[in-house]
Protein backbone atom coordinates (compact mmCIF):
# COMPACT_ATOMS: atom_id res chain seq x y z
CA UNK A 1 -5.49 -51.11 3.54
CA UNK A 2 -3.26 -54.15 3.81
CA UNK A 3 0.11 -53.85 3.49
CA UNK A 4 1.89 -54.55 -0.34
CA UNK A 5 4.39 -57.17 -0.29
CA UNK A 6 7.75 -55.79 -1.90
CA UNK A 7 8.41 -57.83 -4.92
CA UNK A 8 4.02 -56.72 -6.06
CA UNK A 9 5.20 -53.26 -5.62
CA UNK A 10 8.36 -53.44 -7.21
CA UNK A 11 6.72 -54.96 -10.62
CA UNK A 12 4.17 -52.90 -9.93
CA UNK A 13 6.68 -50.17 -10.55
CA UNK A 14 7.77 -51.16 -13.82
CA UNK A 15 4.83 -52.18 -14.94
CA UNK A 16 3.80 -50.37 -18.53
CA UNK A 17 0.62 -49.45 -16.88
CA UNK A 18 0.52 -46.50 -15.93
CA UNK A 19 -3.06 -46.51 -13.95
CA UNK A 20 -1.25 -48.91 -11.81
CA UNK A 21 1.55 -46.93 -10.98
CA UNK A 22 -0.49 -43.98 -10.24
CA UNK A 23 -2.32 -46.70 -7.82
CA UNK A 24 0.81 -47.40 -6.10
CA UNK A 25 2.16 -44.14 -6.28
CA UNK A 26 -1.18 -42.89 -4.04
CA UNK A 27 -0.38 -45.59 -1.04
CA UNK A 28 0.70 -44.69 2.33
CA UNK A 29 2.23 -48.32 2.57
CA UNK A 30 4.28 -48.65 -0.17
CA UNK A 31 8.01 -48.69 0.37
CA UNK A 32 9.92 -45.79 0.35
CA UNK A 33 12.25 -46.76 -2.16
CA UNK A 34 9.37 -47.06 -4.68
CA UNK A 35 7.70 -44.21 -3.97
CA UNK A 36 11.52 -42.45 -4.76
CA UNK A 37 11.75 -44.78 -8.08
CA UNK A 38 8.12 -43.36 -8.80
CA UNK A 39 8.81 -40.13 -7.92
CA UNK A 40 11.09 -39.84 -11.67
CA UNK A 41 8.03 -41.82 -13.61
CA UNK A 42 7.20 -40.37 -16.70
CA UNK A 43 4.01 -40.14 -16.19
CA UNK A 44 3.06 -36.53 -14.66
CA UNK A 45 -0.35 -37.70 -12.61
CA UNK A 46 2.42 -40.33 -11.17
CA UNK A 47 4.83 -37.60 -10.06
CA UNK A 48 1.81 -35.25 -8.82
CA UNK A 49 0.43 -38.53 -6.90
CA UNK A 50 4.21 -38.81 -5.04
CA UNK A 51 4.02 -35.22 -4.26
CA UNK A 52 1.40 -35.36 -2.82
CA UNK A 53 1.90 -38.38 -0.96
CA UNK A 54 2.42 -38.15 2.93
CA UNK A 55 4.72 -41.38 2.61
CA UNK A 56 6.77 -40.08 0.01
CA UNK A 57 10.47 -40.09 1.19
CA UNK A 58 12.30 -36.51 2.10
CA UNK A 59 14.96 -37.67 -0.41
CA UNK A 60 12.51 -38.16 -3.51
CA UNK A 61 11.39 -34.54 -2.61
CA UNK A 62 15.14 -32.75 -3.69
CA UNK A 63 13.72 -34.55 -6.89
CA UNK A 64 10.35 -33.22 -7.43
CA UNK A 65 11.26 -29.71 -6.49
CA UNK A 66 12.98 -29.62 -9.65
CA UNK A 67 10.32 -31.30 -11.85
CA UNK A 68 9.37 -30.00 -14.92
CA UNK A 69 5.47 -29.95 -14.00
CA UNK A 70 4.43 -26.68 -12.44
CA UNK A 71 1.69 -28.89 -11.03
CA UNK A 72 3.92 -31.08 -9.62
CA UNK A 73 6.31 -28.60 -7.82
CA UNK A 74 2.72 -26.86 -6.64
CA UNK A 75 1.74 -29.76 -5.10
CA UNK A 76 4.84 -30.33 -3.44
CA UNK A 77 5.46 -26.78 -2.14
CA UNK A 78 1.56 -27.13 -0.57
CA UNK A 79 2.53 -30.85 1.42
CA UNK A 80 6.27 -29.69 2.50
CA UNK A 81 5.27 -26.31 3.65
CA UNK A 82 2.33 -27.90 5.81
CA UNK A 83 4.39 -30.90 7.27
CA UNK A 84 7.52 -28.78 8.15
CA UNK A 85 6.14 -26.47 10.95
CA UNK A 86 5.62 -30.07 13.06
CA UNK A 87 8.56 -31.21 12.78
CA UNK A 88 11.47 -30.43 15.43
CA UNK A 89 15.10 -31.42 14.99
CA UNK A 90 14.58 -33.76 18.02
CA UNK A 91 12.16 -35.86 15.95
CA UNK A 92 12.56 -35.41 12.55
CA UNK A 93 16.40 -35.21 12.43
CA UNK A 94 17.63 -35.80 8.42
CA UNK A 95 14.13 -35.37 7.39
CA UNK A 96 13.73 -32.30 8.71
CA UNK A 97 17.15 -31.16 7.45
CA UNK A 98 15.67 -32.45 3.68
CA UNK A 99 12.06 -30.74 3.98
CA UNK A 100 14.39 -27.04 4.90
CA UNK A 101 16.34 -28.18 1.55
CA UNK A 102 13.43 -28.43 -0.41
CA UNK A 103 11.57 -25.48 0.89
CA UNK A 104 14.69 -23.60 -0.28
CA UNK A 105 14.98 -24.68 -3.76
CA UNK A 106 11.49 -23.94 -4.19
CA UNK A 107 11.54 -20.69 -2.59
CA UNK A 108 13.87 -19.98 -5.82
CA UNK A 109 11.09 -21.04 -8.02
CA UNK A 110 10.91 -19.68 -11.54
CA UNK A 111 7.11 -19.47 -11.41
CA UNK A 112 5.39 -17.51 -8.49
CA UNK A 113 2.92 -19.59 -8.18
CA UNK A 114 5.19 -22.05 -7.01
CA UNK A 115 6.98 -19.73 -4.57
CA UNK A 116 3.17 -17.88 -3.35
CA UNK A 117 2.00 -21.49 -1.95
CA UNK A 118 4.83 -22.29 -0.41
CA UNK A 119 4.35 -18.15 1.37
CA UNK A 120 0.90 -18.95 1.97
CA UNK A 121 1.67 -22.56 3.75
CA UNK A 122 4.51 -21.21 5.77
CA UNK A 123 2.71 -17.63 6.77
CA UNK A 124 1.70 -18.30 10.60
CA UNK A 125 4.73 -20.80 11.03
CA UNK A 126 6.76 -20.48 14.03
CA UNK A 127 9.03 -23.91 13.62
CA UNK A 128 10.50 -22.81 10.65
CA UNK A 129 14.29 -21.22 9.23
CA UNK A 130 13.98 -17.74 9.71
CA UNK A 131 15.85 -17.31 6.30
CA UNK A 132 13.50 -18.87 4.54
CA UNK A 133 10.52 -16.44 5.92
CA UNK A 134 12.44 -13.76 4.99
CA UNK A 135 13.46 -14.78 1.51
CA UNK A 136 9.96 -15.31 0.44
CA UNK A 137 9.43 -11.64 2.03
CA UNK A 138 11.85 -9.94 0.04
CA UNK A 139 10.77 -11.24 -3.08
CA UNK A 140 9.79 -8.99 -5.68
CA UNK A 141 6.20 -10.59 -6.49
CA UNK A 142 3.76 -9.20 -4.21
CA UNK A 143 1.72 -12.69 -4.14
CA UNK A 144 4.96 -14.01 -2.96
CA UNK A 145 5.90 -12.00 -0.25
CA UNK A 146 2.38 -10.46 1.02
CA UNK A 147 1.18 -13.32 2.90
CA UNK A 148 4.08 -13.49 5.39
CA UNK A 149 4.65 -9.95 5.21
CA UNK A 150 1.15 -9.52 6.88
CA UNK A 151 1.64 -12.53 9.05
CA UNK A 152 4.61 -13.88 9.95
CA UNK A 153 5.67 -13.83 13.96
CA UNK A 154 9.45 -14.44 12.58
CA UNK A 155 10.15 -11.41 10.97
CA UNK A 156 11.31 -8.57 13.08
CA UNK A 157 11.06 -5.07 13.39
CA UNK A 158 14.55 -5.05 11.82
CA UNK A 159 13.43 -6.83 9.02
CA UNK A 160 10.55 -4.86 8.32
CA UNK A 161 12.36 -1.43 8.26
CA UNK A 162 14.73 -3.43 6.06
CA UNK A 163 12.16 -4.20 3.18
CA UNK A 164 10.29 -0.75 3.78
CA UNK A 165 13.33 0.97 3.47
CA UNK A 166 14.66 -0.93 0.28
CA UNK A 167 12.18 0.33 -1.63
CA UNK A 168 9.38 -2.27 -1.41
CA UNK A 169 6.17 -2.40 -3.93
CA UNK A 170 2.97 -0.22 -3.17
CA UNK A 171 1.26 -4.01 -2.16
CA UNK A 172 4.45 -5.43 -0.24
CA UNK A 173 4.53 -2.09 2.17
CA UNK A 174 0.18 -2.43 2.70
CA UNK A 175 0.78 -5.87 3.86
CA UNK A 176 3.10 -4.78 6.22
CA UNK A 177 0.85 -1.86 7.03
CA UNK A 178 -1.76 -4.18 7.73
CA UNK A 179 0.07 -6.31 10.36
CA UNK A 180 -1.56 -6.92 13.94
CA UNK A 181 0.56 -4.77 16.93
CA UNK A 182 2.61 -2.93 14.46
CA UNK A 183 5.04 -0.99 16.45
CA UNK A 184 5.44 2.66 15.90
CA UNK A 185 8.69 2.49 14.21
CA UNK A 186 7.57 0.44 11.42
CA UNK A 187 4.75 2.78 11.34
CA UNK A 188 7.09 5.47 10.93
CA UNK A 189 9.08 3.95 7.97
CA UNK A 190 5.22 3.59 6.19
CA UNK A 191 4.55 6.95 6.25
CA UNK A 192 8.25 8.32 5.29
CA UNK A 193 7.72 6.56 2.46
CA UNK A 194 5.01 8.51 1.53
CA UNK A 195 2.86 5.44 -0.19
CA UNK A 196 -1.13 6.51 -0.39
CA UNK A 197 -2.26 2.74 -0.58
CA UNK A 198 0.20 1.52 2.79
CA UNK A 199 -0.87 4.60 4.16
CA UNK A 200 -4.33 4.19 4.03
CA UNK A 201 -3.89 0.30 5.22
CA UNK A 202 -1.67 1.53 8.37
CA UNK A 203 -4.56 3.50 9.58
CA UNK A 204 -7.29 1.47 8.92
CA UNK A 205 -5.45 -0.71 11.23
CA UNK A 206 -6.46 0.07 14.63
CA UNK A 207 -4.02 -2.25 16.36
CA UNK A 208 -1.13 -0.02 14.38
CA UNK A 209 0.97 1.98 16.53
CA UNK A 210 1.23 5.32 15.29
CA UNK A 211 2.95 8.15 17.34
CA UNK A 212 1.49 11.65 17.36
CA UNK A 213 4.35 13.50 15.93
CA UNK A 214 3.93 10.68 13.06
CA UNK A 215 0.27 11.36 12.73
CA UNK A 216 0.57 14.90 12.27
CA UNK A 217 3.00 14.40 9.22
CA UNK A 218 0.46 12.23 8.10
CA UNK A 219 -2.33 14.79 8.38
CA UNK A 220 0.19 17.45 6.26
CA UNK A 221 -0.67 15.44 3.46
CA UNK A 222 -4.35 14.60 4.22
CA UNK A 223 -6.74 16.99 2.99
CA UNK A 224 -5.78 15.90 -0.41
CA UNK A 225 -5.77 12.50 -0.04
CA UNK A 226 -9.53 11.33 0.48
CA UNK A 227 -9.05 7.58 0.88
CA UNK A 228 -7.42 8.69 3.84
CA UNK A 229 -10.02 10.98 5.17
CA UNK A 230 -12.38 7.81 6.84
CA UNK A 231 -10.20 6.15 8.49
CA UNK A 232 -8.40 9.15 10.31
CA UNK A 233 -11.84 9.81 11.38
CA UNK A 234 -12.37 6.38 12.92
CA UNK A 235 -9.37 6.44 14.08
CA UNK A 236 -8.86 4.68 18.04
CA UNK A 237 -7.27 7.35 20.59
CA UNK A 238 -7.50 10.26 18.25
CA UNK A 239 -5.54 13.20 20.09
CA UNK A 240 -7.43 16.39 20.11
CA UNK A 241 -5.28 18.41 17.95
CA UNK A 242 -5.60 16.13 15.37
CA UNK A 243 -9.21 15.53 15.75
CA UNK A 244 -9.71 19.58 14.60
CA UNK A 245 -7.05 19.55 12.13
CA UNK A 246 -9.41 16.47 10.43
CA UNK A 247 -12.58 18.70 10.92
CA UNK A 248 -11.22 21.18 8.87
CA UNK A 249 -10.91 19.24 5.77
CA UNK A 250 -13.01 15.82 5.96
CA UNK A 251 -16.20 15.80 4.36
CA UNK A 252 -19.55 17.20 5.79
CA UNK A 253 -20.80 13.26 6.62
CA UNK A 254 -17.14 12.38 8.34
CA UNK A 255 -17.24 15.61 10.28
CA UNK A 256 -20.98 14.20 11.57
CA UNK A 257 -18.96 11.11 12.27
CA UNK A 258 -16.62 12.76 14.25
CA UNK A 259 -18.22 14.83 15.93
CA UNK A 260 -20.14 12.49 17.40
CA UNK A 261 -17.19 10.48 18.52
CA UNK A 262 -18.06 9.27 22.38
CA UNK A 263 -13.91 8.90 23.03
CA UNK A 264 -12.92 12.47 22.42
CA UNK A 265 -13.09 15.13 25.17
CA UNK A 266 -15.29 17.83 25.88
CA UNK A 267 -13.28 20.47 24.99
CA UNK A 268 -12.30 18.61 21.67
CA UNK A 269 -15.46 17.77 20.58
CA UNK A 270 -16.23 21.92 21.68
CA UNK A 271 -13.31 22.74 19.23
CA UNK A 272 -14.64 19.96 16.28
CA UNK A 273 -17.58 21.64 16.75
CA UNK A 274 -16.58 25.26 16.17
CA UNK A 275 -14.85 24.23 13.20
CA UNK A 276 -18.06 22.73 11.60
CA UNK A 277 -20.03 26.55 12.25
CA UNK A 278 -16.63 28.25 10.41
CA UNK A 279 -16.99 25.97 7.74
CA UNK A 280 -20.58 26.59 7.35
CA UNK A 281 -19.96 30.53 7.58
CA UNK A 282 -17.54 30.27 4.66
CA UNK A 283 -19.83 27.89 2.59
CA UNK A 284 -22.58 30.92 2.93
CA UNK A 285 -20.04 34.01 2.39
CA UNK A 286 -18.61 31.84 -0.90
CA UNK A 287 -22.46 31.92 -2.00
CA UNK A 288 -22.91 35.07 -1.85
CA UNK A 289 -19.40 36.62 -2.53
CA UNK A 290 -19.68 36.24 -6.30
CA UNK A 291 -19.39 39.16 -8.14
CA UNK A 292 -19.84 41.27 -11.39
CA UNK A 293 -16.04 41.19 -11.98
CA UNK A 294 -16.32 37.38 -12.82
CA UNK A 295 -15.65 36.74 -16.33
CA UNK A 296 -17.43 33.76 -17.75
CA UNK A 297 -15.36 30.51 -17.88
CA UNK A 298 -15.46 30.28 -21.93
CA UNK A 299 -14.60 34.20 -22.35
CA UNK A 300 -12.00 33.76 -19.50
CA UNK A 301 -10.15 30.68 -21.52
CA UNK A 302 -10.18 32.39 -24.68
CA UNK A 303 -8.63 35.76 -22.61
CA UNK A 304 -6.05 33.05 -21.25
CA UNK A 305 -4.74 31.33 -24.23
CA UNK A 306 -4.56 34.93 -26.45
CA UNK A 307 -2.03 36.21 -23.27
CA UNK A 308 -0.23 33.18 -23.71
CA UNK A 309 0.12 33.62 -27.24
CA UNK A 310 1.53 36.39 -27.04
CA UNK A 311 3.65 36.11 -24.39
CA UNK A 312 1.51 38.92 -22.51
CA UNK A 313 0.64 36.62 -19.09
CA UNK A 314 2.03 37.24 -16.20
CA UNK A 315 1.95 37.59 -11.67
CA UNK A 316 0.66 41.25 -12.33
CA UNK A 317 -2.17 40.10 -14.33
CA UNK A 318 -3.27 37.05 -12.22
CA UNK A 319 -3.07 39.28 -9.21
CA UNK A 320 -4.64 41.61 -10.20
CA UNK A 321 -8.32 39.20 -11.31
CA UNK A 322 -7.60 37.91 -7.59
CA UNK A 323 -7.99 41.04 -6.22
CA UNK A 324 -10.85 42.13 -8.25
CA UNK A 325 -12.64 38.81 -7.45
CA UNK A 326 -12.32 37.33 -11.22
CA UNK A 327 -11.83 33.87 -10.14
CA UNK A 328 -12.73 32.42 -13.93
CA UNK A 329 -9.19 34.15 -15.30
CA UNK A 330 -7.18 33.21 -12.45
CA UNK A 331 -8.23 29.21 -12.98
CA UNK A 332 -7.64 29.34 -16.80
CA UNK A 333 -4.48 30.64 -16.27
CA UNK A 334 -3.36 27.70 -13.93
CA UNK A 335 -5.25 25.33 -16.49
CA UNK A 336 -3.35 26.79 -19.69
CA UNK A 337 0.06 27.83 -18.18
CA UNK A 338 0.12 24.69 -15.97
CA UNK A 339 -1.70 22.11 -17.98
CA UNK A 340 -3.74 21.28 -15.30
CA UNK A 341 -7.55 20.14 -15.27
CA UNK A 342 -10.18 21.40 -13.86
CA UNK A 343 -11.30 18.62 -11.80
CA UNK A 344 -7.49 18.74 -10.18
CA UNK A 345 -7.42 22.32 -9.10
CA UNK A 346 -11.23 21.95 -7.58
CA UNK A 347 -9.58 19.17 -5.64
CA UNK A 348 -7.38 21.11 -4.38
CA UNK A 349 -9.43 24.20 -3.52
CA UNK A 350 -11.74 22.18 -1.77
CA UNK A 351 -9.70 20.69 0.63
CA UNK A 352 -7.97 23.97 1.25
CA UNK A 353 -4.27 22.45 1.38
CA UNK A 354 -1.89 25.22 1.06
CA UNK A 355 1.09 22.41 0.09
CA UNK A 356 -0.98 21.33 -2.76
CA UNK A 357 -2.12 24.72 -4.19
CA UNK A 358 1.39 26.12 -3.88
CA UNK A 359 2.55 23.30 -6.10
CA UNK A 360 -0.25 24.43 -8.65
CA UNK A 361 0.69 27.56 -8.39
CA UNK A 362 4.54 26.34 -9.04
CA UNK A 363 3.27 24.22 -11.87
CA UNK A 364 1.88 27.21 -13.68
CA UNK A 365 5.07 29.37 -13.32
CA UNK A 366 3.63 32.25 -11.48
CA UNK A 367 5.03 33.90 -8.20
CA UNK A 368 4.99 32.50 -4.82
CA UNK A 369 3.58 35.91 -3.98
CA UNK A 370 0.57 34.93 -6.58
CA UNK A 371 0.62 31.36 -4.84
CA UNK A 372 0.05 33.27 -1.66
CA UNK A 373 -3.02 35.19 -2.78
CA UNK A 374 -4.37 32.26 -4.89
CA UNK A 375 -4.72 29.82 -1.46
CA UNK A 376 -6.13 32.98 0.92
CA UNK A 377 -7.97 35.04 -1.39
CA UNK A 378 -9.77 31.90 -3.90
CA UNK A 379 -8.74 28.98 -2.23
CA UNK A 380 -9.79 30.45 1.30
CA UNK A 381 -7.19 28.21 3.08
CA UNK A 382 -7.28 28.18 7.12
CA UNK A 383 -4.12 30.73 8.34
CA UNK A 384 -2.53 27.60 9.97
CA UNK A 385 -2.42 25.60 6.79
CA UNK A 386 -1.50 28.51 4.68
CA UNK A 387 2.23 28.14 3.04
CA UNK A 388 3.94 31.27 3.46
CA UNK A 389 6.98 32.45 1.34
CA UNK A 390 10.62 32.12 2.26
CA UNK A 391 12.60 35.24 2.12
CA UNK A 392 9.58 37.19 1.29
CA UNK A 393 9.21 35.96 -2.13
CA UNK A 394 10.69 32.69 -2.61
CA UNK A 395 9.11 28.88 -2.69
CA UNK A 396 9.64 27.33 0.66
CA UNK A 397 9.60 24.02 -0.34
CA UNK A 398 12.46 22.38 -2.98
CA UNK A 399 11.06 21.70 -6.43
CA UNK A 400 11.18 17.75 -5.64
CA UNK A 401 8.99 18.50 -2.67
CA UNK A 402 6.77 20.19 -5.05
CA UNK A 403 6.47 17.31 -7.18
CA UNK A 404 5.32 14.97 -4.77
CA UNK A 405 2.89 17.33 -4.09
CA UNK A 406 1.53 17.21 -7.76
CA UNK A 407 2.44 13.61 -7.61
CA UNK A 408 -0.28 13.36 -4.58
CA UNK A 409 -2.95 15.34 -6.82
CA UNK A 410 -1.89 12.56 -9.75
CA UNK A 411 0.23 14.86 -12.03
């Protein structure tokens, strides 16, 4: 393309036609100071065209970052955000200096959109204001602040701890979860923050650093948590203790899985093994341990809600159906004295967590002595997972520990 003589641009310009200003406005070789003039036209496919634009002056860009077009702003956020990473201070000087100021006043964005292209541009940047990374990380729109959270080299392990700790939405902690060579202390501020979803991103990430003191806490919470249970499994340099404390809860296609892990020891895999026989000993005694003391579910519920009525149910009572095998009562009483389904206390049986059935238990107002029986006795949790009273008779865990608990079953 030739070059356009000043005074044809400049009436181009002003001309009424506004096919012929978008023409202009689309030129790498028209002069800067009509691609600023344009860069006000009232036209909106004008202003999107001197966005867009490569040639478009750093100074008519303070201008279009406050347009009124969404489109417009878009636009610009997309071409800034791409063309600052190459530029160093050396070579770009006041342009650079313009393109930062920019960046910044559309990093403040009203619309998200706006302020999630400009995150998305700037994600794998390295030549760029380390405020401005971390601005666009802290904001409170996930498709703002996910893109660099994931991938950003600028932002430190500082920073990260920073926007775990403060809080940070379910999606903005996965993306961090999610980073490549995540360093155990980030990894640690993930799990204390007790989010299922980051969680279950931190250890599907196999580059993840995650300390064995941190993976047992993690495992504490497990067996209830089954979008968690496949990627412990798969999980690279599994440590042996952990490796049986997954067998005993995971189910019988993850055990396969994990038992035939080629990276685990000998001995481990002997252990994971021995754990898969208990299991199946238990499944068989369970089969054939049901009784004539059982009362059936409907009678049981009717039983239930009479007591209730009047004011008749109590520990004695639910003890006393555990003992005699009458595992029909003892669920309706959790069900009607805890308002808790079914389907949630089956959960929780199955994956024999004494944490979660002792917050059941809690739920339902009966004893920690009956919350004892209820996970050995019906539950048939493994000794070592079994929550044991304090004081002989009292809950060992604070009631807000026993509400994440029910929080983890979804109550």
């Amino acid at each position: 393309m030739s070059g356009i003589e000043y005074d044809k641009a400049k009436a181009l310009a002003a001309s009424a036609d506004a096919a012929e200003r978008l023409k202009l406005a689309t030129r790498a070789d028209t002069q800067p100071e009509i691609l600023y003039y344009l860069a006000i036209d009232q036209a909106e496919e004008v202003r999107r065209a001197i966005a867009d634009n490569e040639a478009t002056p750093a100074q008519a860009h303070l201008l279009l970052a406050n347009d009124e077009s969404e489109e417009v702003r878009h636009r610009l956020a997309a071409k800034v955000a791409r063309l600052l990473p190459d530029m160093t201070e050396d070579e770009a000087g006041k342009a650079r200096e313009l393109a930062i100021q920019t960046l910044e006043l559309l990093a403040q964005d009203e619309l998200a959109r706006i302020r999630a292209a400009l995150s998305e541009a700037l994600k794998s940047a390295v030549n760029v204001p380390h405020h401005l990374v971390k601005q666009l990380a802290l904001d409170v729109e996930v498709i703002v602040s996910a893109p660099v959270l994931q991938f950003s080299p600028l932002l430190t392990d500082d920073d990260l701890r920073e926007i775990v700790s403060s809080s940070a939405h379910t999606g903005a902690l996965s993306a961090i979860a999610r980073r490549v060579g995540l360093s155990s202390g980030v990894s640690d501020a993930i799990v204390q923050t007790r989010d299922v979803s980051a969680v279950t991103a931190l250890l599907a990430n196999d580059s993840a650093q995650i300390r064995e003191e941190t993976l047992d806490l993690i495992l504490d919470s497990a067996p209830g948590i089954e979008t968690w249970h496949e990627p412990l499994v798969h999980r690279p340099n599994l440590p042996g203790g952990a490796a049986k404390r997954i067998a005993g809860f995971v189910a019988g296609s993850l055990l396969k899985m994990l038992a035939s892990r080629k990276d685990l020891s000998a001995d481990t895999l002997a252990e994971v093994r021995q754990v898969m026989e208990k299991r199946l000993e238990v499944t068989l005694e369970e089969a054939d341990g049901e009784t004539d003391a059982q009362t059936p579910m409907a009678e049981a519920e009717a039983k239930v809600k009479k007591l209730i009525k009047d004011k008749k149910l109590d520990n004695d009572m639910v003890q006393d159906a555990i003992e005699r095998g009458d595992k029909n009562f003892v669920l309706q009483a959790l069900i009607q004295n805890g308002r808790i389904p079914l389907s949630v206390i089956q959960k929780a049986f199955e994956v024999r967590n004494g944490r979660l059935i002792t917050s059941l238990v809690w739920r339902a107002k009966f004893s920690m002595r009956t919350a004892v029986m209820v996970q050995r006795d019906m539950a048939r949790v493994p000794p070592r997972m079994m929550l044991n009273a304090r004081n002989g008779s009292d809950y060992p865990m604070t009631e807000a520990e026993l509400q994440d608990q029910l929080k983890i079953l979804g109550l």
